[in-house]
C-alpha atoms as a PDB file:
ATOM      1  CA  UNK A   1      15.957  39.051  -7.155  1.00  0.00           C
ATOM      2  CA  UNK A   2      15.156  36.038  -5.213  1.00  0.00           C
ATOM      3  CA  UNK A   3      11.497  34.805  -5.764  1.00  0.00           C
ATOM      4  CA  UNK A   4       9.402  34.907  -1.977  1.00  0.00           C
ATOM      5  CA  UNK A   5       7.504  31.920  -2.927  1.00  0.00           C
ATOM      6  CA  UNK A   6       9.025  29.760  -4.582  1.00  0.00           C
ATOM      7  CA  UNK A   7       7.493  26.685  -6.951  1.00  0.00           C
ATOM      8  CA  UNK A   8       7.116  23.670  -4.895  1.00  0.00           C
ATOM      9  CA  UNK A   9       5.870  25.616  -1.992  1.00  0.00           C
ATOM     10  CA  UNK A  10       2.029  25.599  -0.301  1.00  0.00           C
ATOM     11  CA  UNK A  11       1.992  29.478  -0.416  1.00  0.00           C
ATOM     12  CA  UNK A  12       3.125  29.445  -4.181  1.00  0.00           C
ATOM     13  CA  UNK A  13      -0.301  27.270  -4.575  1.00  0.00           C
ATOM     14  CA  UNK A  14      -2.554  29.209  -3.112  1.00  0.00           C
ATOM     15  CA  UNK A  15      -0.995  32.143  -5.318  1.00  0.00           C
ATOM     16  CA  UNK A  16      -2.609  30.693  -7.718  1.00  0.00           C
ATOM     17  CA  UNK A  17      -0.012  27.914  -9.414  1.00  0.00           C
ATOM     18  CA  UNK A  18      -0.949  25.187 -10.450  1.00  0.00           C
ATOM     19  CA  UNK A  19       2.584  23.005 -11.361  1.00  0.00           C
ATOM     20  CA  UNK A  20       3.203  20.011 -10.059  1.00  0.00           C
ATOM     21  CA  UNK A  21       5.540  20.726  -7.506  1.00  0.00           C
ATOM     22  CA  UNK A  22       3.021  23.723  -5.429  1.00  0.00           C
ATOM     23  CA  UNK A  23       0.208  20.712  -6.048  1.00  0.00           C
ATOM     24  CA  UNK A  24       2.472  18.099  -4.501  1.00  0.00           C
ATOM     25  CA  UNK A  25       3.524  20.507  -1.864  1.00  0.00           C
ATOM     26  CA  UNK A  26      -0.280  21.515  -0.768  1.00  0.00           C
ATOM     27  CA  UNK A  27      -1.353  18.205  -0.673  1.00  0.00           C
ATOM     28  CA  UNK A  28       1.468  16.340   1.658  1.00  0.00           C
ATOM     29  CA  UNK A  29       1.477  19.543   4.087  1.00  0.00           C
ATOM     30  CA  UNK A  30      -2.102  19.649   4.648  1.00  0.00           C
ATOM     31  CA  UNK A  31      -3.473  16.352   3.410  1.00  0.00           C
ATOM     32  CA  UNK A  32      -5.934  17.716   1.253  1.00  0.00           C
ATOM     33  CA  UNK A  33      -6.747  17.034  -1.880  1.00  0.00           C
ATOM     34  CA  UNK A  34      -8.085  20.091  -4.047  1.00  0.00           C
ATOM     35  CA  UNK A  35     -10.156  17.546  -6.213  1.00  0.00           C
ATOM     36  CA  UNK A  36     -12.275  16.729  -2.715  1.00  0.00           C
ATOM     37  CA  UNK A  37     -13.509  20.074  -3.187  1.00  0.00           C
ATOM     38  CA  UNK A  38     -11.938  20.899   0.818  1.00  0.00           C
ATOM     39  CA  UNK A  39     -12.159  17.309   2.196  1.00  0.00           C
ATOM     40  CA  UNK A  40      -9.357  16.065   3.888  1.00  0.00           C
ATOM     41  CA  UNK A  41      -7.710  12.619   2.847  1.00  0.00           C
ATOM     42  CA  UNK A  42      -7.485  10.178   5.900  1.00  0.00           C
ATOM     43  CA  UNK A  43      -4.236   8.283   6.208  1.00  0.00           C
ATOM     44  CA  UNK A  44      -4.912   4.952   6.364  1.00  0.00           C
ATOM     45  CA  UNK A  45      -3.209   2.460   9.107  1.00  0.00           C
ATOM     46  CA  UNK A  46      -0.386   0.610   7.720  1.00  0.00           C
ATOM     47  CA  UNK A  47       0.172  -3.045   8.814  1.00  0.00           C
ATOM     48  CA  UNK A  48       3.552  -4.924   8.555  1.00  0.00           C
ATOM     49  CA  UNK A  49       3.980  -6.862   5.312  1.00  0.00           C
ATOM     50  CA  UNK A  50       6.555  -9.269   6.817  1.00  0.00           C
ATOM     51  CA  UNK A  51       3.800 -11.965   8.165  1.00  0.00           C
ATOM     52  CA  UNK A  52       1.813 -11.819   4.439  1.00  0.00           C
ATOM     53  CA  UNK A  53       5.230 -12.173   2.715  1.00  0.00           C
ATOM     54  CA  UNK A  54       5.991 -15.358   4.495  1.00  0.00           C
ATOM     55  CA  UNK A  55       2.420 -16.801   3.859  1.00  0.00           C
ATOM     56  CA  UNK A  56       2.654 -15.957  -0.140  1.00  0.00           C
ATOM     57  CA  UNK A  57       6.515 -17.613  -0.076  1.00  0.00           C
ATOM     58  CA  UNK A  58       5.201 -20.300   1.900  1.00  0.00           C
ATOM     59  CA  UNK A  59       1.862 -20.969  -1.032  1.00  0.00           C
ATOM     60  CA  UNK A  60       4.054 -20.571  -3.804  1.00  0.00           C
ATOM     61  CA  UNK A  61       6.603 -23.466  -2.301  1.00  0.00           C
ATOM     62  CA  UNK A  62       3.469 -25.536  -2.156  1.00  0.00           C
ATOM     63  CA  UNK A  63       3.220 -24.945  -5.801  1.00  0.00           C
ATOM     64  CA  UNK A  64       0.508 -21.641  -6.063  1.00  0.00           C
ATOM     65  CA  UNK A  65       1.614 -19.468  -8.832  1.00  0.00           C
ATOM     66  CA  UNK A  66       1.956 -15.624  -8.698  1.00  0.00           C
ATOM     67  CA  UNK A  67      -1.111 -15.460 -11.017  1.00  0.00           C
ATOM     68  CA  UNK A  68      -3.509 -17.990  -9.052  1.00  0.00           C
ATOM     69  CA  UNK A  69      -2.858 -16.101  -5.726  1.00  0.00           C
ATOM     70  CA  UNK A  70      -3.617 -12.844  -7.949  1.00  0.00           C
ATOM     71  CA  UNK A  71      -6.920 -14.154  -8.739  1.00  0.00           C
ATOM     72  CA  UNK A  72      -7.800 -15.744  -5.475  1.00  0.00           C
ATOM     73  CA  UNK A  73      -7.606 -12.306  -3.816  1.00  0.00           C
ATOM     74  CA  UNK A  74      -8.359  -9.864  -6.540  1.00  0.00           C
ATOM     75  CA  UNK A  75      -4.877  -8.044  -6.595  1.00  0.00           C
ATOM     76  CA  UNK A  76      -2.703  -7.934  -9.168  1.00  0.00           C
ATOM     77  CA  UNK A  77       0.370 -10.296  -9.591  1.00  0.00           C
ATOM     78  CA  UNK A  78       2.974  -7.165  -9.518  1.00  0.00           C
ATOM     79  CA  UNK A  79       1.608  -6.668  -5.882  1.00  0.00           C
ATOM     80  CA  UNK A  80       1.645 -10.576  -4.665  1.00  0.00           C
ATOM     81  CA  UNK A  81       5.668 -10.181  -6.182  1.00  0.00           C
ATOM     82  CA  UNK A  82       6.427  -7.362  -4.553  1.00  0.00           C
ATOM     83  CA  UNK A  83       4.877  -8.496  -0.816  1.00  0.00           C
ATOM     84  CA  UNK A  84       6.093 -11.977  -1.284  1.00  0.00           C
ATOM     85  CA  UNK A  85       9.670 -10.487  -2.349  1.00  0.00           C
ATOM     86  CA  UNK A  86       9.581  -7.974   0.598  1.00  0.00           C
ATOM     87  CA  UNK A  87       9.635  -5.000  -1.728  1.00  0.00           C
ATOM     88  CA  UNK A  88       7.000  -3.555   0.269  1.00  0.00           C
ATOM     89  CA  UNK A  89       7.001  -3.087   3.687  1.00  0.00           C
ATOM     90  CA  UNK A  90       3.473  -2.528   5.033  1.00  0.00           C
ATOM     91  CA  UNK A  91       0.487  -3.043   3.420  1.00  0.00           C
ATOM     92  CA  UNK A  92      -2.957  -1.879   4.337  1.00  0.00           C
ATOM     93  CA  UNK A  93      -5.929  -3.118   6.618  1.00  0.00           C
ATOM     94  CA  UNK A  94      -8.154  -4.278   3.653  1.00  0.00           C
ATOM     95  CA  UNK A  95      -5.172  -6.589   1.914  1.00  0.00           C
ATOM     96  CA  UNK A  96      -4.374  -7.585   5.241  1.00  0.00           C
ATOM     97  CA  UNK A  97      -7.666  -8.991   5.568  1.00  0.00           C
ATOM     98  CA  UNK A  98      -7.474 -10.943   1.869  1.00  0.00           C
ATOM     99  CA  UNK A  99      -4.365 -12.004   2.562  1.00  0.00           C
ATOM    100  CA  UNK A 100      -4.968 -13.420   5.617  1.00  0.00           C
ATOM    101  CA  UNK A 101      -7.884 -15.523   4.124  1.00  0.00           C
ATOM    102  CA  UNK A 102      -5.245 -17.524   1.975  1.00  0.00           C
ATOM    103  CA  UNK A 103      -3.404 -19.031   5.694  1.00  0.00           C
ATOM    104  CA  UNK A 104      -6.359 -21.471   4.774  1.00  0.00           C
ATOM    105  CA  UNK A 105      -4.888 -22.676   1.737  1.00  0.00           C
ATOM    106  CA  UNK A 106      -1.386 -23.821   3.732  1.00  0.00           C
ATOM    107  CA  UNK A 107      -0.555 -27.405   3.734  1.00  0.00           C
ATOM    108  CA  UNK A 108      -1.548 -28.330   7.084  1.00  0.00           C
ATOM    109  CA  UNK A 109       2.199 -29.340   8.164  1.00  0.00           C
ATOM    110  CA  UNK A 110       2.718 -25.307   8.052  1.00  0.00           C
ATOM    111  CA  UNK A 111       0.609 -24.601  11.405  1.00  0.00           C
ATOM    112  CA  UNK A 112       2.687 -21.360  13.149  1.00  0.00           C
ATOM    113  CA  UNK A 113       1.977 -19.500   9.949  1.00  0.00           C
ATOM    114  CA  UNK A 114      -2.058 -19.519  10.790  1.00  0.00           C
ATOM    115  CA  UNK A 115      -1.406 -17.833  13.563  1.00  0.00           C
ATOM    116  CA  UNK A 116      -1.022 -14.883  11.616  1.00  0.00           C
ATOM    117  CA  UNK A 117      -3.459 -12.171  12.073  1.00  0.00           C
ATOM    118  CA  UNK A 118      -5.172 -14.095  15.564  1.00  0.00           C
END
């Protein structure tokens, strides 16, 4: 006999399971997050990555390592790789922001890449 409600479904969660796939299910249908105790989890603007990649390829030709750029902004080196190698296609408001601080770093010969952001 075929199961109604199967695992991986929202109304096999609020049966009562608790796997992975109901949780995972429950949480991408209604964006909420059953740790928030019934608060709902915003989703967040995305911004295009392309402009940031070009500023971290452009720091690192200049001769800024992975790491330095990693500590001048407070991420972590895997995420300066994977913008700067386009892995990543959008990245949030608030790395936006950081990321946009280091246009003031470019060698001054590289002047339509601070118009990034304006």
């Amino acid at each position: 006999m075929r199961d109604a409600h199967p695992h991986g479904s929202r109304e096999r969660y609020e049966l009562g399971c608790t796997c992975d796939g109901c949780r995972l299910c429950m949480i991408l249908h209604t964006k909420h997050d059953p740790k928030l105790n019934g608060h709902f989890i915003p989703t967040p603007k995305r911004i295009d990555a392309e402009p940031y990649a070009r500023i971290i390829r452009e720091l690192l030709r200049s001769g800024w390592t992975m790491r330095k750029l990693a500590l001048r902004t407070g991420f972590s080196p895997v995420a300066i790789r994977n913008i700067a190698l386009s892995m990543t296609t959008w990245v949030y408001p608030d790395t936006a922001a950081e990321l946009t601080k280091l246009v003031e770093l470019l060698p001054s010969e590289r002047v339509e890449l601070r118009r990034v952001g304006a």
